[in-house]
C-alpha atoms as a PDB file:
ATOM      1  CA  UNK A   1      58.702 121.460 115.940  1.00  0.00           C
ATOM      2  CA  UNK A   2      61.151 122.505 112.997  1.00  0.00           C
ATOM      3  CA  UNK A   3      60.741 125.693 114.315  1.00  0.00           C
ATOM      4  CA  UNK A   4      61.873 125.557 117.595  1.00  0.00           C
ATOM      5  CA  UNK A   5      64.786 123.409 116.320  1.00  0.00           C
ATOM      6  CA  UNK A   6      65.433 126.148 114.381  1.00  0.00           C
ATOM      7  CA  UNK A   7      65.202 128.444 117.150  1.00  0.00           C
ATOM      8  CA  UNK A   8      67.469 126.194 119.113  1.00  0.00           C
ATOM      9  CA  UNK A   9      70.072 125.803 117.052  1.00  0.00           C
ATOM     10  CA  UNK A  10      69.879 129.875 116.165  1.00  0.00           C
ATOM     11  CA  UNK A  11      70.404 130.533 119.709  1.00  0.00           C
ATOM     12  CA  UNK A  12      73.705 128.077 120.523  1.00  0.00           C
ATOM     13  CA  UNK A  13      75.556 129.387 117.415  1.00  0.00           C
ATOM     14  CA  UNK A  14      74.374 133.230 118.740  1.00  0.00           C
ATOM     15  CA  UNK A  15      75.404 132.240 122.345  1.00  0.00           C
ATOM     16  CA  UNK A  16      79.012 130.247 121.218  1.00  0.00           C
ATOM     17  CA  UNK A  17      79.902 133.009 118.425  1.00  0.00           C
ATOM     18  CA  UNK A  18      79.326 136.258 121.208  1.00  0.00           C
ATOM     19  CA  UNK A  19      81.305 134.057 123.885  1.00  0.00           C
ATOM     20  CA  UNK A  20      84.355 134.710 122.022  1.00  0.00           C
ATOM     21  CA  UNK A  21      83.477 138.124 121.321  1.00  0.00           C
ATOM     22  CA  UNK A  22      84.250 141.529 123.712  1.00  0.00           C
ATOM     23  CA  UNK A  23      82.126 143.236 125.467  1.00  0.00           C
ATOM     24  CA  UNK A  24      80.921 146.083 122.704  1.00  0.00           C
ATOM     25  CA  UNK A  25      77.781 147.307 120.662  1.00  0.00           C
ATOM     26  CA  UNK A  26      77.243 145.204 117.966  1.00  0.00           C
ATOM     27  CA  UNK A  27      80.002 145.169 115.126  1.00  0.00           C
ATOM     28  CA  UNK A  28      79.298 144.087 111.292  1.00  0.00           C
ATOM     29  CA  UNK A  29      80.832 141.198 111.974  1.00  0.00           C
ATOM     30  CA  UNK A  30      78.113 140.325 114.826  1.00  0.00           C
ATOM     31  CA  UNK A  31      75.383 141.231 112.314  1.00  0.00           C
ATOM     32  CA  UNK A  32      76.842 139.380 109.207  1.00  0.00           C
ATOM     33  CA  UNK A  33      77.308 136.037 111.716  1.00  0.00           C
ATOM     34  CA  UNK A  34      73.437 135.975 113.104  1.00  0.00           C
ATOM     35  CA  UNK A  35      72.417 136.575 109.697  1.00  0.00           C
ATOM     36  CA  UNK A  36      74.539 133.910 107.796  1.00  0.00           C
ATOM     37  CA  UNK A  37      73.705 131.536 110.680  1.00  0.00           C
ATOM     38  CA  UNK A  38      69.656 132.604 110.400  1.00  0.00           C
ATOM     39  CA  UNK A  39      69.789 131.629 106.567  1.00  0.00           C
ATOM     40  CA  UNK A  40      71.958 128.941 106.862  1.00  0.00           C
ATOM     41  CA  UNK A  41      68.965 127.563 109.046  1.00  0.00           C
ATOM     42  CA  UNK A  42      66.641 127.661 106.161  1.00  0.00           C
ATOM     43  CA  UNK A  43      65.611 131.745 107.668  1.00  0.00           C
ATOM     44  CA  UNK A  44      64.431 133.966 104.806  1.00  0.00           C
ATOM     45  CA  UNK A  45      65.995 137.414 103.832  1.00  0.00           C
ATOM     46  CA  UNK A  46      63.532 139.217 106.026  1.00  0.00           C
ATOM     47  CA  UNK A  47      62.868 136.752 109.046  1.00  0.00           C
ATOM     48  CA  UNK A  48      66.922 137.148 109.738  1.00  0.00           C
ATOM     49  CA  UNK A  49      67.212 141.086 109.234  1.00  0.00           C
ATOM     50  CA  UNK A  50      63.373 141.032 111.985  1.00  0.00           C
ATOM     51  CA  UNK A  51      65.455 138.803 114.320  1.00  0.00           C
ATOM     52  CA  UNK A  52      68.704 140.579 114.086  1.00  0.00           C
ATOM     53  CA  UNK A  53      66.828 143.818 115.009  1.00  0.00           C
ATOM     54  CA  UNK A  54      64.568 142.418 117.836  1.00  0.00           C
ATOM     55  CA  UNK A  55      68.084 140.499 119.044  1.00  0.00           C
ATOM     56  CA  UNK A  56      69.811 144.238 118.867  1.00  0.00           C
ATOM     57  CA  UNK A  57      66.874 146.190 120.561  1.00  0.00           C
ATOM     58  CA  UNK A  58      66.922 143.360 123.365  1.00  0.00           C
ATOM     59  CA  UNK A  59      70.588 143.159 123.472  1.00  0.00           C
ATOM     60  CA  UNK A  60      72.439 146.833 122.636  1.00  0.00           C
ATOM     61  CA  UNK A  61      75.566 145.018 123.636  1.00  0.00           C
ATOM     62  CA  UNK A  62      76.013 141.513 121.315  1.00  0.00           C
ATOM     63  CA  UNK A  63      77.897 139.583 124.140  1.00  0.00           C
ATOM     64  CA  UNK A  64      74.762 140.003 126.327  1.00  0.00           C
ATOM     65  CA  UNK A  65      73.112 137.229 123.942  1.00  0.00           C
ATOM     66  CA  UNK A  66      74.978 134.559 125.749  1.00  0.00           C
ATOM     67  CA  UNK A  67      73.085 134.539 128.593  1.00  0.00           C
ATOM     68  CA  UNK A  68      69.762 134.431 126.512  1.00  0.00           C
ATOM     69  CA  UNK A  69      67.336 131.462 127.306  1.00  0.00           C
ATOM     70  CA  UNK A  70      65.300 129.318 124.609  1.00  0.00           C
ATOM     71  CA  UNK A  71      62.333 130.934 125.717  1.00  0.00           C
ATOM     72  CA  UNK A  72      63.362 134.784 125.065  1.00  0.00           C
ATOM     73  CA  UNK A  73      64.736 133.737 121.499  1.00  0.00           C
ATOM     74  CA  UNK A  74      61.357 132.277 120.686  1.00  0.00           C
ATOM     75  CA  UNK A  75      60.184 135.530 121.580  1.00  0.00           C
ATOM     76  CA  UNK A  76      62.300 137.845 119.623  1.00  0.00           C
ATOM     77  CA  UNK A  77      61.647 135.313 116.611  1.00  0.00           C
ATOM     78  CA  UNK A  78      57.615 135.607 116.788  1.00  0.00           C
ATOM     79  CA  UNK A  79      56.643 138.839 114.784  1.00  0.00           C
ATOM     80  CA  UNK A  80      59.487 137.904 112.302  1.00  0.00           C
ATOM     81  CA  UNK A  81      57.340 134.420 111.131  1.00  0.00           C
ATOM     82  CA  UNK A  82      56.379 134.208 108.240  1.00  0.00           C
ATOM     83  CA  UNK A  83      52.746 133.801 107.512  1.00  0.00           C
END
């Protein structure tokens, strides 16, 4: 359960930050805010950099995120669990 509210809250902050952002490949400052987000969540080093890149490889433009459902964030986040 703490994941998915993890999850959850991941994917508002990802879908409220990229509102506000233009329509363009992903900038440093997209990167640096899904990764200070992911570890301000309690997401390790390397879950955040496996999300980031699943998140880019799904989405090659960052604004595309917003329209992301709870079940496609779920699956970018599952290889990046840590065991």
């Amino acid at each position: 359960m703490k994941k998915q509210t993890f999850i959850f809250s991941l994917l508002t902050f990802i879908s409220l930050t990229l509102l506000a952002c233009s329509d363009s490949e992903w900038s440093s400052e997209d990167k640096g805010k899904l990764i200070d987000r992911c570890r301000a969540e309690g997401g390790s080093r390397a879950y955040c950099n496996c999300y980031l890149e699943n998140a880019m490889e799904k989405y090659p433009i960052a604004s595309e995120m917003d329209q992301m459902d709870f079940e496609t964030a779920v699956e970018l986040s599952l290889e990046c669990v840590e065991k």
